[in-house]
Every structure is written in structure tokens, then in C-alpha cells.
N, C-alpha and C. Protein backbone atom coordinates (compact mmCIF):
# COMPACT_ATOMS: atom_id res chain seq x y z
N UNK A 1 -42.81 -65.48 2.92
CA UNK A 1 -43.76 -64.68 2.16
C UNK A 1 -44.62 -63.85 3.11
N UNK A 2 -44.54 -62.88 2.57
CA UNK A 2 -45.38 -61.75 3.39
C UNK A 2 -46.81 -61.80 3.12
N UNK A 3 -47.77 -62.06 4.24
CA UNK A 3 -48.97 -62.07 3.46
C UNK A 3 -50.05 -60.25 3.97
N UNK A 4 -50.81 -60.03 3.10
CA UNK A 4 -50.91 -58.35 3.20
C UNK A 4 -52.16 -58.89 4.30
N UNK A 5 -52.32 -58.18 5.28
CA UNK A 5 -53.52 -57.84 6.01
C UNK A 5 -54.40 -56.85 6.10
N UNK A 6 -55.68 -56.52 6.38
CA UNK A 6 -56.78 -55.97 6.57
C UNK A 6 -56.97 -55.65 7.63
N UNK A 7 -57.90 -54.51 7.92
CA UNK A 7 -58.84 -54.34 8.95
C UNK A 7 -60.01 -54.07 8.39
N UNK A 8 -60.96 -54.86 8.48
CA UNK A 8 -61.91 -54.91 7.59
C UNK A 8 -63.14 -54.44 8.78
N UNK A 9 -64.28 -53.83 8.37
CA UNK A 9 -65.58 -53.45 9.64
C UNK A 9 -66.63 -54.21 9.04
N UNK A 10 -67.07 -55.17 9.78
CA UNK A 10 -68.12 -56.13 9.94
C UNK A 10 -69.28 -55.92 10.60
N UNK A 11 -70.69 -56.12 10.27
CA UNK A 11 -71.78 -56.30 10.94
C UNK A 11 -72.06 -57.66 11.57
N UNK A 12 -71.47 -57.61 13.00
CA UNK A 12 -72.09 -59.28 13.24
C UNK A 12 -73.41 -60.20 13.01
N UNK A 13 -74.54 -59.39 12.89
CA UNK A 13 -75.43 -60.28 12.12
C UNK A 13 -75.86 -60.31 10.98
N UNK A 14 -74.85 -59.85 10.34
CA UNK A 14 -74.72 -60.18 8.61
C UNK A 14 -74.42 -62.02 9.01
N UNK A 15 -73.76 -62.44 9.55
CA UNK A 15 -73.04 -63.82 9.81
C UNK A 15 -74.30 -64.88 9.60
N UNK A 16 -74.09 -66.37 9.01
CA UNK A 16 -74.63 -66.74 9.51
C UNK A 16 -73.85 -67.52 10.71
N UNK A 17 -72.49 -67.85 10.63
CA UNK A 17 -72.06 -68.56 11.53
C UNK A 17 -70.93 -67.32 12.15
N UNK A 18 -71.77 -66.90 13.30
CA UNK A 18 -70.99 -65.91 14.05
C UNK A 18 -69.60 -65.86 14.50
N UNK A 19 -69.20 -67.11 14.98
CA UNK A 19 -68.50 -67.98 15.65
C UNK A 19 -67.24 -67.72 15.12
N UNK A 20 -66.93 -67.71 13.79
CA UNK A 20 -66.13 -66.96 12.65
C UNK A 20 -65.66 -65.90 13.29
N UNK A 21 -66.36 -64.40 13.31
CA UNK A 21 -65.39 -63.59 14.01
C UNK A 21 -64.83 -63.70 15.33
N UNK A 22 -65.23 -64.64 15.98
CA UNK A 22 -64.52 -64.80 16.93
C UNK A 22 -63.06 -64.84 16.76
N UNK A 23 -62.69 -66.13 16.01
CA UNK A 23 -61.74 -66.93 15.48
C UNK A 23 -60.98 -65.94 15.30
N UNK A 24 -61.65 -64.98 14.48
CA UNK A 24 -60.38 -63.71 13.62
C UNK A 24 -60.05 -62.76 14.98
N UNK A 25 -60.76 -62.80 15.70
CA UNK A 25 -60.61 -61.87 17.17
C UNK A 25 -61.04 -60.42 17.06
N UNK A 26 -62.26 -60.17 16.83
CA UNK A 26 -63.04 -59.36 16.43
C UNK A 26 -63.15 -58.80 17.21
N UNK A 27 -63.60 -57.22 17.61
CA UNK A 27 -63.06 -55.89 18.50
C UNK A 27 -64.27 -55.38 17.51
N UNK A 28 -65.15 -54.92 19.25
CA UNK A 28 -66.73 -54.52 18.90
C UNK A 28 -66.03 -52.78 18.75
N UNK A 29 -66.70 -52.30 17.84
CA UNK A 29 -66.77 -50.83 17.11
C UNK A 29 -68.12 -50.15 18.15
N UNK A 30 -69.33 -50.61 17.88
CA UNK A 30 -70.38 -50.06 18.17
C UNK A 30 -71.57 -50.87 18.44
N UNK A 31 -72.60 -51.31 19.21
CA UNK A 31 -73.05 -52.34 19.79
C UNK A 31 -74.65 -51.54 19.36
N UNK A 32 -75.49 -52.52 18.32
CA UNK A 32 -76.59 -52.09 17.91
C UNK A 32 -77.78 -52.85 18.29
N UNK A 33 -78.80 -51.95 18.56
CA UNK A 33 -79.91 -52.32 19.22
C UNK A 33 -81.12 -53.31 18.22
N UNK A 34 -80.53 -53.91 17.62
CA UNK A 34 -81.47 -54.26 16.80
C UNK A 34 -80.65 -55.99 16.61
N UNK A 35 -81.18 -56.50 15.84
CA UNK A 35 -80.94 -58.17 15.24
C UNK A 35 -79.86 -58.00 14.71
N UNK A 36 -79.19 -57.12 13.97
CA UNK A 36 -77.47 -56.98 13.46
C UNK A 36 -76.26 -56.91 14.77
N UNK A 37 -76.85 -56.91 16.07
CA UNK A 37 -75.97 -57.57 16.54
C UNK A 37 -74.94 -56.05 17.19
N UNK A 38 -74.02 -56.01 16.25
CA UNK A 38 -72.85 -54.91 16.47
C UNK A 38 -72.29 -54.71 15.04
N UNK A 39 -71.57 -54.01 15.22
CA UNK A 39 -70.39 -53.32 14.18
C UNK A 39 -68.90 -53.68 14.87
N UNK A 40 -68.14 -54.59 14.20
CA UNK A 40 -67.07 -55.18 14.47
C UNK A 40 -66.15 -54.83 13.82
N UNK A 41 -64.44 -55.14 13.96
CA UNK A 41 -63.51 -55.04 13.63
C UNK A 41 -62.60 -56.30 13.70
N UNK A 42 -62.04 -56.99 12.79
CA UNK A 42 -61.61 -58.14 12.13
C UNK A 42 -60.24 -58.07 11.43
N UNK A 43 -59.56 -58.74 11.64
CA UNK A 43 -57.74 -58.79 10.87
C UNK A 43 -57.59 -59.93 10.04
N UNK A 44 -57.77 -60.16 8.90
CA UNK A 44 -57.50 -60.45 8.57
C UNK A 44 -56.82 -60.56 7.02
N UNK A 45 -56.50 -61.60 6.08
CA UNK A 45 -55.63 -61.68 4.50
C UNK A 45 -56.88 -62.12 3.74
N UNK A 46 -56.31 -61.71 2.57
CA UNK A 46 -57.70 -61.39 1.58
C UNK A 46 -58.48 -62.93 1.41
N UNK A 47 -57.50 -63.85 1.70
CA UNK A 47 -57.89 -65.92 1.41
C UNK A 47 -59.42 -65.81 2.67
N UNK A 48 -58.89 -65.31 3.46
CA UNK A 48 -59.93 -65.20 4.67
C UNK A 48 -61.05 -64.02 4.93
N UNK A 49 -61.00 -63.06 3.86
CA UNK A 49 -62.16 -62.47 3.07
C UNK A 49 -62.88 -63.13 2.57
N UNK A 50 -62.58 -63.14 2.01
CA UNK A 50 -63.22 -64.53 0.92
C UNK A 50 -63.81 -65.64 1.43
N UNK A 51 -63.71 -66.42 2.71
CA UNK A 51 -64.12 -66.93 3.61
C UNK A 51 -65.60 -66.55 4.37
N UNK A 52 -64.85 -65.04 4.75
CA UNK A 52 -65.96 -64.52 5.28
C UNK A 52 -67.18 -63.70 4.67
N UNK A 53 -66.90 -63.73 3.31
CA UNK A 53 -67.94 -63.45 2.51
C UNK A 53 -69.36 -64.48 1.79
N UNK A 54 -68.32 -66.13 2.07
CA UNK A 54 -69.72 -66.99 1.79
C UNK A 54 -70.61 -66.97 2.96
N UNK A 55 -69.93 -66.69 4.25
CA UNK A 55 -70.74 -67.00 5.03
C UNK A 55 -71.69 -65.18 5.21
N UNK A 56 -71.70 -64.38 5.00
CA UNK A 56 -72.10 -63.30 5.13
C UNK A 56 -73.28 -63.18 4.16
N UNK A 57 -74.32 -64.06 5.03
CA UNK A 57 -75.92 -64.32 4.29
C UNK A 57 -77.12 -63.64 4.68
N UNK A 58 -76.85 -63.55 6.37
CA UNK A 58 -77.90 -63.67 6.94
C UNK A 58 -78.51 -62.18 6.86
N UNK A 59 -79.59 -62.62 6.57
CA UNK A 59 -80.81 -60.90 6.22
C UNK A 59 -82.32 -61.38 7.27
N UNK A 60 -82.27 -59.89 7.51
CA UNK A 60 -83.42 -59.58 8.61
C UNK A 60 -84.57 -59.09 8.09
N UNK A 61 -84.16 -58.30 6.92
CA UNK A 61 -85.87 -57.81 6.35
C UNK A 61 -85.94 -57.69 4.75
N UNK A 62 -84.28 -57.62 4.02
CA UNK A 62 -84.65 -57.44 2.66
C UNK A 62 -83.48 -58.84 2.32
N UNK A 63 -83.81 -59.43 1.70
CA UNK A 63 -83.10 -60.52 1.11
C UNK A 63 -82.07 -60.07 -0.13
N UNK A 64 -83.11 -59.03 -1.22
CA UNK A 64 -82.94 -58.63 -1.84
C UNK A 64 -80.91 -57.75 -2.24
N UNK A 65 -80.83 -57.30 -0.67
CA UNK A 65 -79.92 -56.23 -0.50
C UNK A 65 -79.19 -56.92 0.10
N UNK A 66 -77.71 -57.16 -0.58
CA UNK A 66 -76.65 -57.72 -0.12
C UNK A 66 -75.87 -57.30 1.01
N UNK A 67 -75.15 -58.07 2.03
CA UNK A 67 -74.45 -57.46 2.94
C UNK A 67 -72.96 -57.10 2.14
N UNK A 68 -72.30 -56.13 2.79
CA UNK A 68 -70.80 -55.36 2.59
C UNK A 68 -70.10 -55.47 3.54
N UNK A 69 -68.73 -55.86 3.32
CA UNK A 69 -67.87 -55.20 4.42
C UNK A 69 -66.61 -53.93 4.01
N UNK A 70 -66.19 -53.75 4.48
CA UNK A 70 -65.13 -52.57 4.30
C UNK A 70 -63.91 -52.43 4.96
N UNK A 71 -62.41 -52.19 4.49
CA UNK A 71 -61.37 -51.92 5.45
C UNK A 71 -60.36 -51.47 4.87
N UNK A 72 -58.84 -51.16 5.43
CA UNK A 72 -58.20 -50.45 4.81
C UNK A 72 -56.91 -51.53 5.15
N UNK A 73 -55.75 -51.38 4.41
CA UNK A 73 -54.29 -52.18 5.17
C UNK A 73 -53.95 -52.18 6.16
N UNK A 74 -53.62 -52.97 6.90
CA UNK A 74 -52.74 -52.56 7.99
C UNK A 74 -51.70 -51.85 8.22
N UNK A 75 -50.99 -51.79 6.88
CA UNK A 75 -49.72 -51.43 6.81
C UNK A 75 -49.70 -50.15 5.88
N UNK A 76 -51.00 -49.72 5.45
CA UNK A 76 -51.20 -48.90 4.42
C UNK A 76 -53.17 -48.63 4.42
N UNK A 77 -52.84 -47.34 4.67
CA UNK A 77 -54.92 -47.10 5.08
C UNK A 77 -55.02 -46.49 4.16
N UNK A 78 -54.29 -45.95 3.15
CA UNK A 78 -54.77 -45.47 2.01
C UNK A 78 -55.37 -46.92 0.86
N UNK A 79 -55.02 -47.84 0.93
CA UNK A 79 -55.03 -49.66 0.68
C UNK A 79 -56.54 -49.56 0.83
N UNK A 80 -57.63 -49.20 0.48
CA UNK A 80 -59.13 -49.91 0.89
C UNK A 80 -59.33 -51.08 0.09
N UNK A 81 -60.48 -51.95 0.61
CA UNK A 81 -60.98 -52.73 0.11
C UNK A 81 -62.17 -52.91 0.53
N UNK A 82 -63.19 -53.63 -0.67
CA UNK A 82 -64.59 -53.21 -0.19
C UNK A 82 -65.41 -54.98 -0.62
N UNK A 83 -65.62 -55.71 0.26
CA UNK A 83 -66.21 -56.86 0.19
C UNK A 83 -67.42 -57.18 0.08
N UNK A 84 -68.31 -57.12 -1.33
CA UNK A 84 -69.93 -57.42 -0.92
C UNK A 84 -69.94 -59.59 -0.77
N UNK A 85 -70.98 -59.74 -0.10
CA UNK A 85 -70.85 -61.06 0.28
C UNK A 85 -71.59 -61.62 -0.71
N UNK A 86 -71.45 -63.17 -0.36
CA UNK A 86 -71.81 -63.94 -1.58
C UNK A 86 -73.74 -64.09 -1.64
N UNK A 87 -74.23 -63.16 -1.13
CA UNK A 87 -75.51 -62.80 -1.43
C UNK A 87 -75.64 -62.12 -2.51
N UNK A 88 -74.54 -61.04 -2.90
CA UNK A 88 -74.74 -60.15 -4.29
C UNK A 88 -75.09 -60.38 -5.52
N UNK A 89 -75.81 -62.05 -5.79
CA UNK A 89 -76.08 -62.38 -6.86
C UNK A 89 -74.76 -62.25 -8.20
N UNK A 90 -73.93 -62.33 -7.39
CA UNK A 90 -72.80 -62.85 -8.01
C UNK A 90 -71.63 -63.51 -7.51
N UNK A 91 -71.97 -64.31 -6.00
CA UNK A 91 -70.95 -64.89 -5.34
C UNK A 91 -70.05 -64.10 -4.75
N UNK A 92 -70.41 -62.77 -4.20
CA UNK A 92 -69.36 -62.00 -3.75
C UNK A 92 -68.12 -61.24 -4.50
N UNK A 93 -68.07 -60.06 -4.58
CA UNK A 93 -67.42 -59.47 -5.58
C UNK A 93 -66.49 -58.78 -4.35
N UNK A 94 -64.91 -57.96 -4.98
CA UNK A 94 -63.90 -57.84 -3.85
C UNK A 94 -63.30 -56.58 -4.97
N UNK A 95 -63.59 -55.66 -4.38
CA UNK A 95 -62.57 -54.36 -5.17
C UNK A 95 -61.79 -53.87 -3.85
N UNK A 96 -60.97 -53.88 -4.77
CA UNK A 96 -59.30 -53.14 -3.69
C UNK A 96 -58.78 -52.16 -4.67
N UNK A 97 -58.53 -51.09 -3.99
CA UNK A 97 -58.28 -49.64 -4.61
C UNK A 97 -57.36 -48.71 -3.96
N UNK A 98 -56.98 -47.55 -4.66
CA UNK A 98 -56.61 -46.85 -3.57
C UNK A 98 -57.14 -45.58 -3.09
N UNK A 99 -57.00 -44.85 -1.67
CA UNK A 99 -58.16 -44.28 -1.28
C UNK A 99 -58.37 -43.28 -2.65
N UNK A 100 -57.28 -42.96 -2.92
CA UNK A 100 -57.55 -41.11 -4.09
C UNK A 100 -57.84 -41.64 -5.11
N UNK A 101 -58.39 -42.96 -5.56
CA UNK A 101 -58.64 -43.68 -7.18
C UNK A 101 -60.35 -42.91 -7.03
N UNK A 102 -60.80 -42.16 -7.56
CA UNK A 102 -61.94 -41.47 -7.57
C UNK A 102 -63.00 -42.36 -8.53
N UNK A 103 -62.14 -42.99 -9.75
CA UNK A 103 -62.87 -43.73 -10.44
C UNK A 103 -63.63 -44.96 -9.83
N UNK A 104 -62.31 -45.54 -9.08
CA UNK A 104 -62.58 -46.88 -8.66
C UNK A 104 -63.70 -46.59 -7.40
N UNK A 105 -63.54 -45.74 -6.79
CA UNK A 105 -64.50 -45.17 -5.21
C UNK A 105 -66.02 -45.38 -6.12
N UNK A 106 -66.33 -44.64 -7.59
CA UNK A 106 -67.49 -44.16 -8.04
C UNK A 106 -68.19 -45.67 -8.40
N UNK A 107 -67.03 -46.49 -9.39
CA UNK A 107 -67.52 -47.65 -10.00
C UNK A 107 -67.77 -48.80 -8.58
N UNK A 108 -67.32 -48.81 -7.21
CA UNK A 108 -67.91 -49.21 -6.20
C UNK A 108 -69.15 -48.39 -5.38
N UNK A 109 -69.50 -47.52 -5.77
CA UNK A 109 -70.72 -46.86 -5.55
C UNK A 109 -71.65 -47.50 -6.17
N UNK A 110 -71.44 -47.48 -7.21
CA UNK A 110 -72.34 -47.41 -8.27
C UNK A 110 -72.86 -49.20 -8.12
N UNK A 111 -71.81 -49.77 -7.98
CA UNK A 111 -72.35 -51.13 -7.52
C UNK A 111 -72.56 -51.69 -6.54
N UNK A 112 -72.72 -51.45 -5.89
CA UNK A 112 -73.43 -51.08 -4.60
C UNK A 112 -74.88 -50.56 -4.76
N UNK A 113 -75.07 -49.34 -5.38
CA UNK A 113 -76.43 -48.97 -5.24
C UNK A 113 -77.15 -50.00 -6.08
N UNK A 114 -76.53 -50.29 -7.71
CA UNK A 114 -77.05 -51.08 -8.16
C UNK A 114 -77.84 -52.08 -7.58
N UNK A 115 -77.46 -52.45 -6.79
CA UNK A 115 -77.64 -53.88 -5.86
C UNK A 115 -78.28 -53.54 -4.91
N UNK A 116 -78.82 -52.04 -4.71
CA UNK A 116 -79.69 -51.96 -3.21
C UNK A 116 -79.25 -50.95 -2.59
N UNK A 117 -78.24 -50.91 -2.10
CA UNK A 117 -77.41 -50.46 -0.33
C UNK A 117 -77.50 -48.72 -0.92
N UNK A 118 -78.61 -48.24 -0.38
CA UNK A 118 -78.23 -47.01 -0.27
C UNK A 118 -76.84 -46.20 -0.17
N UNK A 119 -76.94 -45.13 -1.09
CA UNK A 119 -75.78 -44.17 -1.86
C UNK A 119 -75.20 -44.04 0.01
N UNK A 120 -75.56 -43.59 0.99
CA UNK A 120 -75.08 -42.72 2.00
C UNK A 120 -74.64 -43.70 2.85
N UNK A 121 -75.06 -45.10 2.56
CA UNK A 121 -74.52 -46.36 3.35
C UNK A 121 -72.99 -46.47 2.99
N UNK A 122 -72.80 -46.48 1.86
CA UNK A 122 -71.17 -46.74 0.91
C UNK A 122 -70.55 -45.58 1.56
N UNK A 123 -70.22 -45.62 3.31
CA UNK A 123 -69.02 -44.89 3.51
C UNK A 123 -67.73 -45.19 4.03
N UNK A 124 -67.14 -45.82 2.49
CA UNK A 124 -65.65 -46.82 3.21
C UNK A 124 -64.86 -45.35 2.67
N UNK A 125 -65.37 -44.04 1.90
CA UNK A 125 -64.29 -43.36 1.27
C UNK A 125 -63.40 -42.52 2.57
N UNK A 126 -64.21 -42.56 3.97
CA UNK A 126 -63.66 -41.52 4.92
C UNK A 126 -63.23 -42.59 6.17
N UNK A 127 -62.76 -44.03 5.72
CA UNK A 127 -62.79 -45.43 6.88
C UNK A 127 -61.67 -44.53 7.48
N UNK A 128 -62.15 -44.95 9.39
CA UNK A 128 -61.48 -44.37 10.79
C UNK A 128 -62.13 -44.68 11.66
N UNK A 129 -61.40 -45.98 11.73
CA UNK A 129 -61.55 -47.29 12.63
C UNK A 129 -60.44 -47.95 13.23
């Protein structure tokens, strides 16, 4: 059985247990000056999304505003998927789409802002990573 993979982009101090991306073998993107640590890159199958979304708690100034992650297939980058963590006051929610679904891009906007994360933050529609 073929299982589908990800490249999903992570904030390492979204984590509470960092240690996690290690495991997945995480490949720093961009290295930030602040308590979030970096912007990472992660491989993994959606069982291990899901993983990494209970642990994706940790908040620095708004509790309120859930962490996200974002990535596209490995085998297919038109394939996105967009992971809010199990802070979202709903245990983590997981839309997978495809890039030109305009509906599905809007109705993950839209929940997203709902929930906080600024409109200009939600930019998985142009992922190139």
C-alpha cells in the first residue's frame, strides 16, 4: 500500500514537544528572531499530521489564535493541504484540496480568519518550498 506524503511548513515554536520534528527530519526554511523558533519543513502521511497537530499548542501572546500548518504532495503540489492544530477549538480541523478549487481555497480562508489568523497570513494558495 502506497501511503500519500506531504511536505508540510511548520513553525517550530508552535510545538510543544519540539523533539517531534526532529523525528520527521525537519529542514529549517527560515530562522526567526523571536520565541517561534524557525519556519520548518517536515515529510510526512496525513496519520502523522494528525499527530502533529495535538501537539501544536504552544502560544506566545494570543492563546486565542490557533496555530496552522500548510503543504502540498510530494508527488503532486497541486495536492495542498492545510492543518489548523488542535488549539482551533475544535480539535484540529484538516482540509485537503486542490490548488485551482477556488471554493475550497475561500472556505479555508474564511476559517481561518474566523478563528483569528489574519486574511494575509493564509498564504498556502502560492506554497514554494
Amino acid at each position: 500500500m502506497n501511503t500519500k506524503l506531504y511536505k508540510m511548513r511548520v513553525v517550530r515554536g508552535a510545538f510543544i514537544d519540539q523533539s517531534m520534528l526532529d523525528n520527521f527530519g525537519a529542514q529549517m526554511l527560515e530562522k526567526l528572531k523571536s520565541e517561534w523558533v524557525s519556519i520548518e519543513t517536515v515529510m510526512c502521511d496525513l496519520e502523522q499530521i494528525k499527530e502533529l497537530q495535538k501537539n501544536m499548542i504552544n502560544h506566545f501572546n494570543d492563546q486565542t489564535i490557533p496555530w496552522y500548518m500548510d503543504g502540498y504532495g510530494v508527488m503532486d503540489k497541486d495536492d495542498l493541504i492545510v492543518a489548523f492544530g488542535a488549539d482551533d477549538g475544535e480539535g484540529g480541523r484538516i482540509f485537503q484540496f486542490r490548488k485551482d478549487d477556488s471554493d475550497m481555497i475561500n472556505k479555508v480562508v474564511t476559517y481561518g480568519v474566523e478563528k483569528g489568523i489574519p486574511k494575509e497570513q493564509m498564504d498556502f494558495m502560492d506554497i514554494s518550498f
